[in-house]
Each structure stands twice: as C-alpha cells, then as structure tokens.
PDB file of N, CA and C in Angstrom:
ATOM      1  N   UNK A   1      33.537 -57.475 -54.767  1.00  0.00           N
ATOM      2  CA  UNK A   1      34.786 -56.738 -54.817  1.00  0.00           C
ATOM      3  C   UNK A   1      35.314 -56.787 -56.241  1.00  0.00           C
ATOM      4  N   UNK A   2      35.881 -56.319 -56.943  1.00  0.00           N
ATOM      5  CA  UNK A   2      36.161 -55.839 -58.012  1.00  0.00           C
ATOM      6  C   UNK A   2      38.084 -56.229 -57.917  1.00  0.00           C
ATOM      7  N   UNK A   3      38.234 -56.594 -59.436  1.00  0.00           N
ATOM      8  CA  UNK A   3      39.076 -57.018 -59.269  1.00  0.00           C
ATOM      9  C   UNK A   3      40.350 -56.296 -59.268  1.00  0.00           C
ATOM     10  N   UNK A   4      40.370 -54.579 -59.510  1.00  0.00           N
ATOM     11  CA  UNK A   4      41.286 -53.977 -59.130  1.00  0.00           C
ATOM     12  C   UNK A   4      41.578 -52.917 -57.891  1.00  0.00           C
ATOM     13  N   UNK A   5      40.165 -53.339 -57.203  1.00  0.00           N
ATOM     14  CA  UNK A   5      40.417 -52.379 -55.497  1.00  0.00           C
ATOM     15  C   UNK A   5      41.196 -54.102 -54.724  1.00  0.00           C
ATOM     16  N   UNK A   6      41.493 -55.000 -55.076  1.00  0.00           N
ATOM     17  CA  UNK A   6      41.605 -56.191 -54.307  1.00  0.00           C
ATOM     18  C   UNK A   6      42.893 -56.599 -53.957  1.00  0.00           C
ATOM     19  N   UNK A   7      43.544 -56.314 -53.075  1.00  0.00           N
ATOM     20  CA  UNK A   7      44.943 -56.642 -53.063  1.00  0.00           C
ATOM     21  C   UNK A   7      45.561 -58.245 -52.631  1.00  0.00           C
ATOM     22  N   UNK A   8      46.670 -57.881 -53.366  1.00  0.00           N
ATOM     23  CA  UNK A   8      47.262 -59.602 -53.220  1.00  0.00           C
ATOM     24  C   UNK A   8      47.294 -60.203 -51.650  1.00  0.00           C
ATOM     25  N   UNK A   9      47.290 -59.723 -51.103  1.00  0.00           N
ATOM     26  CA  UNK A   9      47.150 -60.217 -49.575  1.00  0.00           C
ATOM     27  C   UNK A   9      45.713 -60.574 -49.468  1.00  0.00           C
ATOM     28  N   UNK A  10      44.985 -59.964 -50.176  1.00  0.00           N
ATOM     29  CA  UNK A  10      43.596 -60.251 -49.950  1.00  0.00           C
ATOM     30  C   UNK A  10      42.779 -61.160 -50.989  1.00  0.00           C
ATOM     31  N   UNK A  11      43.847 -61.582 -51.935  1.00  0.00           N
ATOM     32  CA  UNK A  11      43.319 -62.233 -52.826  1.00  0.00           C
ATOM     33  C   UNK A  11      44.099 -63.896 -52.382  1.00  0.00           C
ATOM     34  N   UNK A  12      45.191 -63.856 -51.818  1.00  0.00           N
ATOM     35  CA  UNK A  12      45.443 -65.100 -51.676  1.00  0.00           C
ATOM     36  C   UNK A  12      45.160 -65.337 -50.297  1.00  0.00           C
ATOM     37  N   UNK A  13      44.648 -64.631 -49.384  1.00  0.00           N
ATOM     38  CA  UNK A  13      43.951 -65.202 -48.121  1.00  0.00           C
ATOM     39  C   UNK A  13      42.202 -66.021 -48.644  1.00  0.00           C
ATOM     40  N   UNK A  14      41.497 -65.237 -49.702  1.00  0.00           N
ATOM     41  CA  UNK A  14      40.309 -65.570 -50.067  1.00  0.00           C
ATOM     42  C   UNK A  14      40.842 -67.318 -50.906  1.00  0.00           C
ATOM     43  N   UNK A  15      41.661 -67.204 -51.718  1.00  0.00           N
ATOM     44  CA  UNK A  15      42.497 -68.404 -51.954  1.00  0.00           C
ATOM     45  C   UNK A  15      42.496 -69.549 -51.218  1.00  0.00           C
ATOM     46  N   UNK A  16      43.115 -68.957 -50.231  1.00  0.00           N
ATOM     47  CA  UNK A  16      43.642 -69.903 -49.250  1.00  0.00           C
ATOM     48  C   UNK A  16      42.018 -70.740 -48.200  1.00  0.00           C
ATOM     49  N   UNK A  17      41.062 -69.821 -48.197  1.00  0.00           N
ATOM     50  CA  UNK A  17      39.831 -70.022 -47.515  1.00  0.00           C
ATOM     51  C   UNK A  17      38.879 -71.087 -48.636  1.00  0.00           C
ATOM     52  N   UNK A  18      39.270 -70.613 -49.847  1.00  0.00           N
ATOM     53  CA  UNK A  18      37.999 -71.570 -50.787  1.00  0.00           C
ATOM     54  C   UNK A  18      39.075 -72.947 -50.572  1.00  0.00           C
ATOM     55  N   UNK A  19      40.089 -73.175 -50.706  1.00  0.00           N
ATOM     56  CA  UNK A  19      41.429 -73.805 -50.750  1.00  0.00           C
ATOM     57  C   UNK A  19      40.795 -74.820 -49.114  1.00  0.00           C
ATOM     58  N   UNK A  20      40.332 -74.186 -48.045  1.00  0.00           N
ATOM     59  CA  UNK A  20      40.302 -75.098 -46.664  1.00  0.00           C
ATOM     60  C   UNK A  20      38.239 -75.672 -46.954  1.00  0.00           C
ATOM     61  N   UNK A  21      38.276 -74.918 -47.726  1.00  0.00           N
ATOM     62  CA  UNK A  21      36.355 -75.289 -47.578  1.00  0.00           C
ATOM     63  C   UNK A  21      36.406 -76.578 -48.348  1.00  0.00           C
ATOM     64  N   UNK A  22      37.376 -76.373 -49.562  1.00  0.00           N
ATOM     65  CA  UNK A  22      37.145 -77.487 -50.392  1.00  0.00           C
ATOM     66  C   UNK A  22      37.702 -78.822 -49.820  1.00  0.00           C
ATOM     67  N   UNK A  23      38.835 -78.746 -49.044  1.00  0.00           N
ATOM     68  CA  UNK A  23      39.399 -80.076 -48.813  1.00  0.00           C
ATOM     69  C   UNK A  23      38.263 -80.501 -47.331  1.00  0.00           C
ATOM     70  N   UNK A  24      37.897 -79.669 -46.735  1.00  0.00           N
ATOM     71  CA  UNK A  24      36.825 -80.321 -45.734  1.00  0.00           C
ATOM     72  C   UNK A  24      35.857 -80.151 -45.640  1.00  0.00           C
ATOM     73  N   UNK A  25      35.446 -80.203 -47.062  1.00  0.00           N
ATOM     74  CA  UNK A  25      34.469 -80.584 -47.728  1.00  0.00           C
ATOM     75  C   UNK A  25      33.022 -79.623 -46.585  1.00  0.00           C
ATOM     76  N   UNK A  26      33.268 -78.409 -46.422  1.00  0.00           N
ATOM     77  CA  UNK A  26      32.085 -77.850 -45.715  1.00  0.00           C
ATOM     78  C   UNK A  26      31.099 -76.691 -46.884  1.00  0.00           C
ATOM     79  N   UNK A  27      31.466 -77.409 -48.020  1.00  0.00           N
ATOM     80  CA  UNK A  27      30.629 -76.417 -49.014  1.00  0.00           C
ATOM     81  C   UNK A  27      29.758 -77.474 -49.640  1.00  0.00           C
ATOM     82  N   UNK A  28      28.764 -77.315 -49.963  1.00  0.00           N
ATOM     83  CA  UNK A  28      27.857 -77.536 -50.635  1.00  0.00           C
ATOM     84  C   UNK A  28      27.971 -78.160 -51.978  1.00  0.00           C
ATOM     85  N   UNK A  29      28.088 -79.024 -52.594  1.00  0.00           N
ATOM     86  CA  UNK A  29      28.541 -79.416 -54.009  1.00  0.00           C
ATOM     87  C   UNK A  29      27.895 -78.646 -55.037  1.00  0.00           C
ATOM     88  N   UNK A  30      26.492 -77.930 -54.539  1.00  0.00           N
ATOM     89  CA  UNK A  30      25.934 -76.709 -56.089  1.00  0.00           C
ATOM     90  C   UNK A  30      27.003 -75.855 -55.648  1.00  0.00           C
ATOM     91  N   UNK A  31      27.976 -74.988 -54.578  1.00  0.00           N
ATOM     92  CA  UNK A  31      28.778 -74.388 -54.435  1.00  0.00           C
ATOM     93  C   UNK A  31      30.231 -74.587 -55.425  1.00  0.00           C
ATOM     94  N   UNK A  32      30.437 -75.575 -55.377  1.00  0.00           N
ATOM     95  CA  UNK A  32      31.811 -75.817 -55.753  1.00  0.00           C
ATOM     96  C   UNK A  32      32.129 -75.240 -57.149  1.00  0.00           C
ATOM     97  N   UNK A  33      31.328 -75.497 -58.007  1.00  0.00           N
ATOM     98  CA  UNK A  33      31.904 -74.731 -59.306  1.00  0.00           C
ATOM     99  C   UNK A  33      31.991 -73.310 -59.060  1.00  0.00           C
ATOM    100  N   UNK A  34      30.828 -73.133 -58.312  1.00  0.00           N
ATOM    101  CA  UNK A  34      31.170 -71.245 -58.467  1.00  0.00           C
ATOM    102  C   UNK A  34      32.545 -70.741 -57.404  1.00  0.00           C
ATOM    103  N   UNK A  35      33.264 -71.484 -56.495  1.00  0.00           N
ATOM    104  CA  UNK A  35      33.929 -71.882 -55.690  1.00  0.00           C
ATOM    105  C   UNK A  35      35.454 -71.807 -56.653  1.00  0.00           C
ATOM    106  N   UNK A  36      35.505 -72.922 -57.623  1.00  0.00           N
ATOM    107  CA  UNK A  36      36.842 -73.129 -58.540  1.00  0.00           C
ATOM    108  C   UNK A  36      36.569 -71.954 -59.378  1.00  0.00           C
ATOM    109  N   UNK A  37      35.563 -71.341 -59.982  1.00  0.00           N
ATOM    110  CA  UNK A  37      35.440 -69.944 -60.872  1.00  0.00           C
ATOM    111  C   UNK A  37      36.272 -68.943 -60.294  1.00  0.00           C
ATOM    112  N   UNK A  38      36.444 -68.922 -59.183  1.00  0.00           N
ATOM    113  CA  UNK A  38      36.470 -68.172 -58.356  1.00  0.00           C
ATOM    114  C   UNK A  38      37.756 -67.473 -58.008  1.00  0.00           C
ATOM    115  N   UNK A  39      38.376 -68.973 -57.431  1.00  0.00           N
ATOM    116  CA  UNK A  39      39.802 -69.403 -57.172  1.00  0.00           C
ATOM    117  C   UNK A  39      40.261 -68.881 -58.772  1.00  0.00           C
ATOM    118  N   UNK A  40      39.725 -69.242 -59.584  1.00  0.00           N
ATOM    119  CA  UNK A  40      40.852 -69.528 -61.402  1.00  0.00           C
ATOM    120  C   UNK A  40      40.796 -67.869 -61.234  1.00  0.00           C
ATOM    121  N   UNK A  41      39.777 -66.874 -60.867  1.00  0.00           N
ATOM    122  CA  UNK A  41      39.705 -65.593 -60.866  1.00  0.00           C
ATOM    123  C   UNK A  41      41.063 -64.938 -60.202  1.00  0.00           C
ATOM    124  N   UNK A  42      41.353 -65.332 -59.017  1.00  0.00           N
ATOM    125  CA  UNK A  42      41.796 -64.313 -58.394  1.00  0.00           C
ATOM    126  C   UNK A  42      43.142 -65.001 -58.251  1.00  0.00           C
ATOM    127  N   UNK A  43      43.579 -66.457 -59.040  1.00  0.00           N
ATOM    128  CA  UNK A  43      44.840 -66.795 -59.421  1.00  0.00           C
ATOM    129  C   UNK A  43      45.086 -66.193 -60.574  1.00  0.00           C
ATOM    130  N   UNK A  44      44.609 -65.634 -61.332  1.00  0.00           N
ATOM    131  CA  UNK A  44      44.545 -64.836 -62.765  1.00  0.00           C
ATOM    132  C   UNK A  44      45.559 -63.477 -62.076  1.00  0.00           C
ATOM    133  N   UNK A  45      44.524 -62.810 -60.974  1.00  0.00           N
ATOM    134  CA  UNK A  45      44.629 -61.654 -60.412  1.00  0.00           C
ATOM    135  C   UNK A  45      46.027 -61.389 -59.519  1.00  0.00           C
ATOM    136  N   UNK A  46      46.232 -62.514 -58.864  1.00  0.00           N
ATOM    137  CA  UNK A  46      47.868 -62.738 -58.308  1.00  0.00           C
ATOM    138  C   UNK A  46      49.181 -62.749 -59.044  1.00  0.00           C
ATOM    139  N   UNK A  47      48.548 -63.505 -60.469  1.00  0.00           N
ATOM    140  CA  UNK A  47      49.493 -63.776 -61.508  1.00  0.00           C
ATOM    141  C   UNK A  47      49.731 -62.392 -62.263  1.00  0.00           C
ATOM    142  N   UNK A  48      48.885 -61.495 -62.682  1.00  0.00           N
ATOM    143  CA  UNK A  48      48.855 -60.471 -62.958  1.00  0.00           C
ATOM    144  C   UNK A  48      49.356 -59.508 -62.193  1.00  0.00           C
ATOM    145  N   UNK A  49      49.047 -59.451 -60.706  1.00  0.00           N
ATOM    146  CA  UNK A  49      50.162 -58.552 -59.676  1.00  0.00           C
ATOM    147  C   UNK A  49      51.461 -59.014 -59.687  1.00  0.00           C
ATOM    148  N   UNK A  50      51.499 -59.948 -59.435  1.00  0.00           N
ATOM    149  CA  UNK A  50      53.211 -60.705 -59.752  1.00  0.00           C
ATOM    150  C   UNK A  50      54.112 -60.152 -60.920  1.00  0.00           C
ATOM    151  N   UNK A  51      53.343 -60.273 -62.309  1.00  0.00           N
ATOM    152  CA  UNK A  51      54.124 -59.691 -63.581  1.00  0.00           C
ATOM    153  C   UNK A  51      53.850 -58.529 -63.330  1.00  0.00           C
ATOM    154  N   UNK A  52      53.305 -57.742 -63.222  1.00  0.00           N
ATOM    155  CA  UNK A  52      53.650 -56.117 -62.672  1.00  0.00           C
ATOM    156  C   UNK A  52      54.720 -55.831 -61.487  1.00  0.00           C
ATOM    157  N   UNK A  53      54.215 -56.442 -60.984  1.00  0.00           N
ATOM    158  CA  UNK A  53      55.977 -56.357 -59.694  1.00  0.00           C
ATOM    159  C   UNK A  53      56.941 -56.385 -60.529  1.00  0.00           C
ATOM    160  N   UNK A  54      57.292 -57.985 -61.025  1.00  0.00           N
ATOM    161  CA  UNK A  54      58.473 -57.983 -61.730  1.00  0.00           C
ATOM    162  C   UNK A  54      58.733 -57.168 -62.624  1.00  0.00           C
ATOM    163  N   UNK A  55      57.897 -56.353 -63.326  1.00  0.00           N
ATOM    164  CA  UNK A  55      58.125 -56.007 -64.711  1.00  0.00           C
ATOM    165  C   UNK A  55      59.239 -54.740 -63.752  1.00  0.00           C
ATOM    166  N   UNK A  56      58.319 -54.223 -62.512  1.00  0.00           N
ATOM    167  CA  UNK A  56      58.670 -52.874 -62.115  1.00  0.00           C
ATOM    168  C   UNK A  56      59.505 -53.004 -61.556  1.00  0.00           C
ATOM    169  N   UNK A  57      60.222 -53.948 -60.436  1.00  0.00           N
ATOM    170  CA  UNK A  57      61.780 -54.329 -60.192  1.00  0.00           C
ATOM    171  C   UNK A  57      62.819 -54.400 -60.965  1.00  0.00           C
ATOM    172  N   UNK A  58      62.604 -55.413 -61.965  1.00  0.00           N
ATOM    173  CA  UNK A  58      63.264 -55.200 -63.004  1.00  0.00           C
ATOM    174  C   UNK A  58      63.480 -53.731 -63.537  1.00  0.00           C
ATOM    175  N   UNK A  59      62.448 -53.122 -64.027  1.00  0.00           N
ATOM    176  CA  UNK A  59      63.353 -51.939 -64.237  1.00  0.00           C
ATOM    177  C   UNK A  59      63.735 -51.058 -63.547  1.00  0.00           C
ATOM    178  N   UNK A  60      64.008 -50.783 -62.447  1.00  0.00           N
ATOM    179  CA  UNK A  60      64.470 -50.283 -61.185  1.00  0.00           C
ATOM    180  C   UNK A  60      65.886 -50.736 -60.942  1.00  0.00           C
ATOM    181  N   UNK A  61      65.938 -52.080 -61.271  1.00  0.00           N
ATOM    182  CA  UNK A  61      67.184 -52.594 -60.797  1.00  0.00           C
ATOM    183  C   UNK A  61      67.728 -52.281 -62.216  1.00  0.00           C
ATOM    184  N   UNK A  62      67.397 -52.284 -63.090  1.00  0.00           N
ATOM    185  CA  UNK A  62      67.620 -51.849 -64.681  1.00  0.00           C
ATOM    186  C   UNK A  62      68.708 -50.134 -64.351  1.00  0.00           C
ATOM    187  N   UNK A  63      67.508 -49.200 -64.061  1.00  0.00           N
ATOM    188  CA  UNK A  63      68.138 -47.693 -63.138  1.00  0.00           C
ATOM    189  C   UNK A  63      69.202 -47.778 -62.521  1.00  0.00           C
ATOM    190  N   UNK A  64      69.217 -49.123 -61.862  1.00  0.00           N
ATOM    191  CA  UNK A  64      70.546 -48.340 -60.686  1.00  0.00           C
ATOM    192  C   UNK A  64      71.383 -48.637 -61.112  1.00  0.00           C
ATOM    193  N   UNK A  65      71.476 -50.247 -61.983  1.00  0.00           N
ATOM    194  CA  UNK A  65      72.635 -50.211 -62.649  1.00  0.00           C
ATOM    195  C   UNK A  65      72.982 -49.489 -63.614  1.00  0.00           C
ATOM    196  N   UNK A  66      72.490 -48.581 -64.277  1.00  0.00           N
ATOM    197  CA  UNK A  66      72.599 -47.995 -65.564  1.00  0.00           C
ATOM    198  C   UNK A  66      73.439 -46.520 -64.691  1.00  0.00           C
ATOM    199  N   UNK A  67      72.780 -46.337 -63.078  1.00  0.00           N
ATOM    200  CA  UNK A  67      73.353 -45.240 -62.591  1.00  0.00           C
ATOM    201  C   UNK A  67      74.774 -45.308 -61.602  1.00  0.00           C
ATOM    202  N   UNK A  68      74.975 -46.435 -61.816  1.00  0.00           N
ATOM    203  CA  UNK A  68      76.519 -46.752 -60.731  1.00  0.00           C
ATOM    204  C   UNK A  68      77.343 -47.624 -61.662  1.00  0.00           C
ATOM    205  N   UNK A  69      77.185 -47.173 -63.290  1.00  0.00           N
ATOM    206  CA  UNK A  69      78.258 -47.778 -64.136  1.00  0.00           C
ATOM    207  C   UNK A  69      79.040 -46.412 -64.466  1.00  0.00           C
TER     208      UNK A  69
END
C-alpha cells in the first residue's frame, strides 16, 4: 500500500496490530526490525495527516472569523 492511498484510520489500526504482535511477542525476532520500520513509517504518515488537518482548520477557523468581524 502506498503511502498516500492509506488513510489515518488505516494507518493507526495497522499501528495498533504491529503495537499487539510486539508485546505478545507472536512475531518472529528476523520480523521485528522490519516490524519497527514500519510502525516509524506510518507514524511519519499520521503525523503528516495531523499537520495537514491542522494547517486546514486553522485556516477555516481563520475564514469565519475574518467573516463575522
């Protein structure tokens, strides 16, 4: 999956799954690095949807006040 068809719901459920493999320990230890690569990926990818939200709320809420002064 590619990292801009991937949505945040779908990036922090995949999160949340490497997140339960690792603490009970049902992965493979040659797994695990490609496992944390993984995770650092698509926390990159959350963090990056996040500052686009905000950037775009912010200026929205920027609009309305600029339109009910």
């Amino acid at each position: 999956m590619s990292k801009k068809s991937i949505k945040y719901s779908q990036a922090r459920d995949e999160l949340n799954k490497i997140l339960q493999d690792l603490e009970s320990e049902r992965i493979d230890v040659d797994e695990v690095s490609i496992k944390v690569s993984r995770a650092i990926e698509l926390i990159k990818l959350c963090r990056q949807k996040i500052d686009k939200t905000e950037l775009q709320v912010n200026k929205i809420v920027k609009e309305f006040e600029e339109d009910i002064k």
